[in-house]
N, C-alpha and C. Protein backbone atom coordinates (compact mmCIF):
# COMPACT_ATOMS: atom_id res chain seq x y z
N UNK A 1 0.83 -1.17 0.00
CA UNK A 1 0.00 0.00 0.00
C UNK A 1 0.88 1.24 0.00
N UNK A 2 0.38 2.30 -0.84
CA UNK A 2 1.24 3.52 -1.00
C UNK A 2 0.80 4.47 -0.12
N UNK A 3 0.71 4.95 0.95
CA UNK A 3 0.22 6.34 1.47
C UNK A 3 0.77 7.37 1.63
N UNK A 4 0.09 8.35 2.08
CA UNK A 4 0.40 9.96 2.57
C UNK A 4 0.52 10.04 3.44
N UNK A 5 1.25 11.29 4.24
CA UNK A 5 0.72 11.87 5.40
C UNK A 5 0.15 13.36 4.82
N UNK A 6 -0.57 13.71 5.65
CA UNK A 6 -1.10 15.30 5.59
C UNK A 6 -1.43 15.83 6.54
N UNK A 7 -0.76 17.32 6.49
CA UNK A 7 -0.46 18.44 7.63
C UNK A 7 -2.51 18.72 7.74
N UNK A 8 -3.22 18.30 8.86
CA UNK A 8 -4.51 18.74 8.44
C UNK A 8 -4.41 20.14 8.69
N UNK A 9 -3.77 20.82 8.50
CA UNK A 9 -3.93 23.07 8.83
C UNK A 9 -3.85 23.29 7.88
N UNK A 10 -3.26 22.58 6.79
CA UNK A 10 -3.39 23.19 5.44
C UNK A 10 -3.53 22.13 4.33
N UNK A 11 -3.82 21.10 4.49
CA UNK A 11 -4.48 19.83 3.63
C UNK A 11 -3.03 19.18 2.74
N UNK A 12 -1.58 19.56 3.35
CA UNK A 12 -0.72 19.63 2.31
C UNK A 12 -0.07 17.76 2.49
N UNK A 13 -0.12 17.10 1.68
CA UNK A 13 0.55 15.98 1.79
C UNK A 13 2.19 16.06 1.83
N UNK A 14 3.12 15.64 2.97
CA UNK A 14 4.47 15.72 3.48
C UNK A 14 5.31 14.52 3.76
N UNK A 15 4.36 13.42 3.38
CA UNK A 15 5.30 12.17 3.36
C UNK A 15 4.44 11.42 2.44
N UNK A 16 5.67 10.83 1.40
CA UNK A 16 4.93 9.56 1.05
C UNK A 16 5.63 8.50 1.42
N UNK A 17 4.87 6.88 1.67
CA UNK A 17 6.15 6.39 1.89
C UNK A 17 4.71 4.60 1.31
N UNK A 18 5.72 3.30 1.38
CA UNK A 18 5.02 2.14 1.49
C UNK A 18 4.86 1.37 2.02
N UNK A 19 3.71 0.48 2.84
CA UNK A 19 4.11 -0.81 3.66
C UNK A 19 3.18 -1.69 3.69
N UNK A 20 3.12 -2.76 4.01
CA UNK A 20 2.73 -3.84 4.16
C UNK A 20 1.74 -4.23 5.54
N UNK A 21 2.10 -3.13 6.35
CA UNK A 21 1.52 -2.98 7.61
C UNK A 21 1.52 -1.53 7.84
N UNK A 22 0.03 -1.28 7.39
CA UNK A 22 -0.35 0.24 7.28
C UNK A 22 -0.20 0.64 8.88
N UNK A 23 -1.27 -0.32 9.38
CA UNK A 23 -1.39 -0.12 10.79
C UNK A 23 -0.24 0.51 11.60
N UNK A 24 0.96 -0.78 12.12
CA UNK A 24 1.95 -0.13 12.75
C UNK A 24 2.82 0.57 12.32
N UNK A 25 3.23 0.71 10.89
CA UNK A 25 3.59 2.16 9.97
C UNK A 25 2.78 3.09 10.57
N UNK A 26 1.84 3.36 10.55
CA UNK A 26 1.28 4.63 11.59
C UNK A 26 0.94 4.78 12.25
N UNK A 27 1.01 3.77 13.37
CA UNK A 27 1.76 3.92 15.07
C UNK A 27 3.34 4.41 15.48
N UNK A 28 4.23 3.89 14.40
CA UNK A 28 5.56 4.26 14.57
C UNK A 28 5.63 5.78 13.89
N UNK A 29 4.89 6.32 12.36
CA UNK A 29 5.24 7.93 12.21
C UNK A 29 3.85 8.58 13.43
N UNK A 30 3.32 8.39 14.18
CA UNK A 30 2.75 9.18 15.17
C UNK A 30 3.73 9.04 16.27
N UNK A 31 4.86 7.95 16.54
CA UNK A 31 5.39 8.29 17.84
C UNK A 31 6.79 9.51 17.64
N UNK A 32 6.52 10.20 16.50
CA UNK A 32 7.20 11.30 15.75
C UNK A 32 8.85 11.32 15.99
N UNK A 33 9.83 9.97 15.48
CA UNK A 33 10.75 9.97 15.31
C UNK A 33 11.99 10.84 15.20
N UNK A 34 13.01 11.00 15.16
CA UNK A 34 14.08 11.53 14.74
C UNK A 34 14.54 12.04 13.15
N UNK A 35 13.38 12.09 12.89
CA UNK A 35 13.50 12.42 11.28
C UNK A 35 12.77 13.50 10.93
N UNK A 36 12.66 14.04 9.68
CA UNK A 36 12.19 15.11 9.14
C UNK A 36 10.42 15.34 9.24
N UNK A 37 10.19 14.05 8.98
CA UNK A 37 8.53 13.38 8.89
C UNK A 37 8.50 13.88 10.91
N UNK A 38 8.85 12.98 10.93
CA UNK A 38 8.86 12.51 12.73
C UNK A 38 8.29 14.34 13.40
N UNK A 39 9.62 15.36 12.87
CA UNK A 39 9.59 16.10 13.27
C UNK A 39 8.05 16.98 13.14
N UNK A 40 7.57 17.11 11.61
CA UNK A 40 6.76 17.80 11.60
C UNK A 40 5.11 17.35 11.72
N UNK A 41 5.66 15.60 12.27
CA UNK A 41 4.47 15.17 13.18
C UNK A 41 4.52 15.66 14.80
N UNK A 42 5.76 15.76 15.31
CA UNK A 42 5.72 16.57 16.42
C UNK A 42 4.65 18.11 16.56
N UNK A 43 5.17 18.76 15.66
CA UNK A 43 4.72 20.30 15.10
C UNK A 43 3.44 20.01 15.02
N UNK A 44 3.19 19.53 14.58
CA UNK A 44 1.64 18.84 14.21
C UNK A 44 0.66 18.89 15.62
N UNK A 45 1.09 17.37 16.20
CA UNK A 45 0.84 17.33 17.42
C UNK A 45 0.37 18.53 18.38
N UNK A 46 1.85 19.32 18.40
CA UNK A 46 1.92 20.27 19.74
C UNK A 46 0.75 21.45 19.17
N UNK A 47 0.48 21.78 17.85
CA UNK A 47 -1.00 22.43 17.34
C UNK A 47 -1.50 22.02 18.04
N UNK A 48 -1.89 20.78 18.60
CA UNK A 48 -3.06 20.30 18.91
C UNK A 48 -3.96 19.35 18.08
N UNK A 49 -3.40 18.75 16.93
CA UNK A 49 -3.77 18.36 15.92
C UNK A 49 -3.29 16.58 15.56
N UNK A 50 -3.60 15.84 14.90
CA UNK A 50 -3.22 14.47 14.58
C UNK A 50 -3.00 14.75 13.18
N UNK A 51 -1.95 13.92 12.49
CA UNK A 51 -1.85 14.08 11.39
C UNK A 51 -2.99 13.01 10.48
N UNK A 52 -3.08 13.13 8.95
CA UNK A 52 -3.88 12.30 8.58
C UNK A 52 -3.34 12.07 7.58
N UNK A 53 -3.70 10.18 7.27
CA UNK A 53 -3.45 9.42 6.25
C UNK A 53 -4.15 9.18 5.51
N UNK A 54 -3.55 8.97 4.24
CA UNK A 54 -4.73 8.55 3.16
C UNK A 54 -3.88 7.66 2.17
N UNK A 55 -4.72 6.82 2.39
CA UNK A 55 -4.00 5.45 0.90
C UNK A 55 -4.45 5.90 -0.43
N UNK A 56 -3.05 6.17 -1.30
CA UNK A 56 -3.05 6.64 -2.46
C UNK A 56 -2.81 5.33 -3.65
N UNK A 57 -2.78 4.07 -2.72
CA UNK A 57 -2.61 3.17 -4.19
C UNK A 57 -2.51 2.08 -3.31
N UNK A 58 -3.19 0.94 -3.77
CA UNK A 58 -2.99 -0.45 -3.34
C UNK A 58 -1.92 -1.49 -4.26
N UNK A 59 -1.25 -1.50 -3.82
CA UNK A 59 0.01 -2.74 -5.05
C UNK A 59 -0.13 -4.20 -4.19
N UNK A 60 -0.11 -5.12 -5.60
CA UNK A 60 -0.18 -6.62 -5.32
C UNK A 60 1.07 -6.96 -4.79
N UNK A 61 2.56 -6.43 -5.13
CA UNK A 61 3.49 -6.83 -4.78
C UNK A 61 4.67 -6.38 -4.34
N UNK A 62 5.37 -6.05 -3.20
CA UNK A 62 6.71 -5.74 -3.20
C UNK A 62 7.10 -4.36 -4.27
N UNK A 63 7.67 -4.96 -5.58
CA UNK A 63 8.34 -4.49 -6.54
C UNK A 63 7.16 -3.28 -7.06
N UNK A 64 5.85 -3.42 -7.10
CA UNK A 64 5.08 -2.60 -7.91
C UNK A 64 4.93 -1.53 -6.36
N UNK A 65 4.61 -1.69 -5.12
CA UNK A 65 4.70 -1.61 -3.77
C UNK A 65 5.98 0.32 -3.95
N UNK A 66 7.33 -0.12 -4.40
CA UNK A 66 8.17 0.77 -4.47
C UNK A 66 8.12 1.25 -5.81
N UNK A 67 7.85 1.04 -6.74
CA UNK A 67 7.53 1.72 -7.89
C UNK A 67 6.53 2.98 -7.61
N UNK A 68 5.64 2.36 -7.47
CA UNK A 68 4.57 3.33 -6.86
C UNK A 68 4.90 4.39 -6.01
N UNK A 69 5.59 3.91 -5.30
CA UNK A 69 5.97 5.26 -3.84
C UNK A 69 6.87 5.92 -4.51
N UNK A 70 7.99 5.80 -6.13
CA UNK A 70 8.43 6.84 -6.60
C UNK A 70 7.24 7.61 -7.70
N UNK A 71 6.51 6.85 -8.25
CA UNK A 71 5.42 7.35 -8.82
C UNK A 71 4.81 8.64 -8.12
N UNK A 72 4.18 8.33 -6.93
CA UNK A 72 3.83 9.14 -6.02
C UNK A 72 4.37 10.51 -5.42
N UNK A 73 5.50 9.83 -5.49
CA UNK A 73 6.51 11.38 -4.57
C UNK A 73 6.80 11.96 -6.12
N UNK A 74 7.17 11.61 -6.91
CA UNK A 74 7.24 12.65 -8.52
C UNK A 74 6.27 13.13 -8.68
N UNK A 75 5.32 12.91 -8.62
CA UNK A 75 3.84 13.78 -8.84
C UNK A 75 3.69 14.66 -7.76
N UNK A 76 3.92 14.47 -6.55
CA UNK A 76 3.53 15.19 -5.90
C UNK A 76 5.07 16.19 -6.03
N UNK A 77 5.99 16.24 -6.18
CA UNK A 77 7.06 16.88 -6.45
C UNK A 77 6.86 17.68 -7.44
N UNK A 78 6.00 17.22 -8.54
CA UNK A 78 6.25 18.06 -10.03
C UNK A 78 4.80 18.68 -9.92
N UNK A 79 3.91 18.67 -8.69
CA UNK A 79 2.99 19.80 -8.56
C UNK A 79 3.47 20.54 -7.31
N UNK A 80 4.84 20.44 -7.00
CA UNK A 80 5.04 21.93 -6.30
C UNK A 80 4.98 21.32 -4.88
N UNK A 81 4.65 20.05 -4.20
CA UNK A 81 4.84 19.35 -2.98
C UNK A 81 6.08 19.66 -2.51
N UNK A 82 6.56 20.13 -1.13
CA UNK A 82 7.48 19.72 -0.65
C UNK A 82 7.16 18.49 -0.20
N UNK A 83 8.32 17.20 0.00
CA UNK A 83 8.11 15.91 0.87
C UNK A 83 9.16 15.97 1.72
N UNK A 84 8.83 15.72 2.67
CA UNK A 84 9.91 15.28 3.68
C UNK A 84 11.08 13.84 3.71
């Protein structure tokens, strides 16, 4: 599965990423890591706010799985997205 994250204050999608386990993939970017993502789920947070996900593509396999997540971040790159 391919998803997003999005800043909900301004609807802007800031991570894309893929996994196999949506679930604890977003238990681990809500416990807002040491990373860029991590960070501006912190920022997020301390608003007062939860960030929100949205599945942008379902893949049968692995290989189509990471294809997709560069698919994804180029589009959202070549409309002007920053990603983290």
């Amino acid at each position: 599965m391919i998803y997003g994250i999005v800043d909900p204050e301004d609807d802007s999608v800031f991570y894309v990423g893929h996994t196999s386990r949506f679930d604890l993939r977003r238990k681990q970017h809500l416990q807002g890591g040491d990373t860029l993502s991590g960070l501006r789920i912190r920022q997020i947070k301390r608003r007062g706010a939860t960030p929100l996900f949205i599945q942008l593509e379902i893949c049968g396999t692995r290989q189509a799985a990471q294809l997709g997540e560069i698919f994804w971040m180029e589009t959202f790159r070549c409309r002007g997205t920053a990603l983290t």
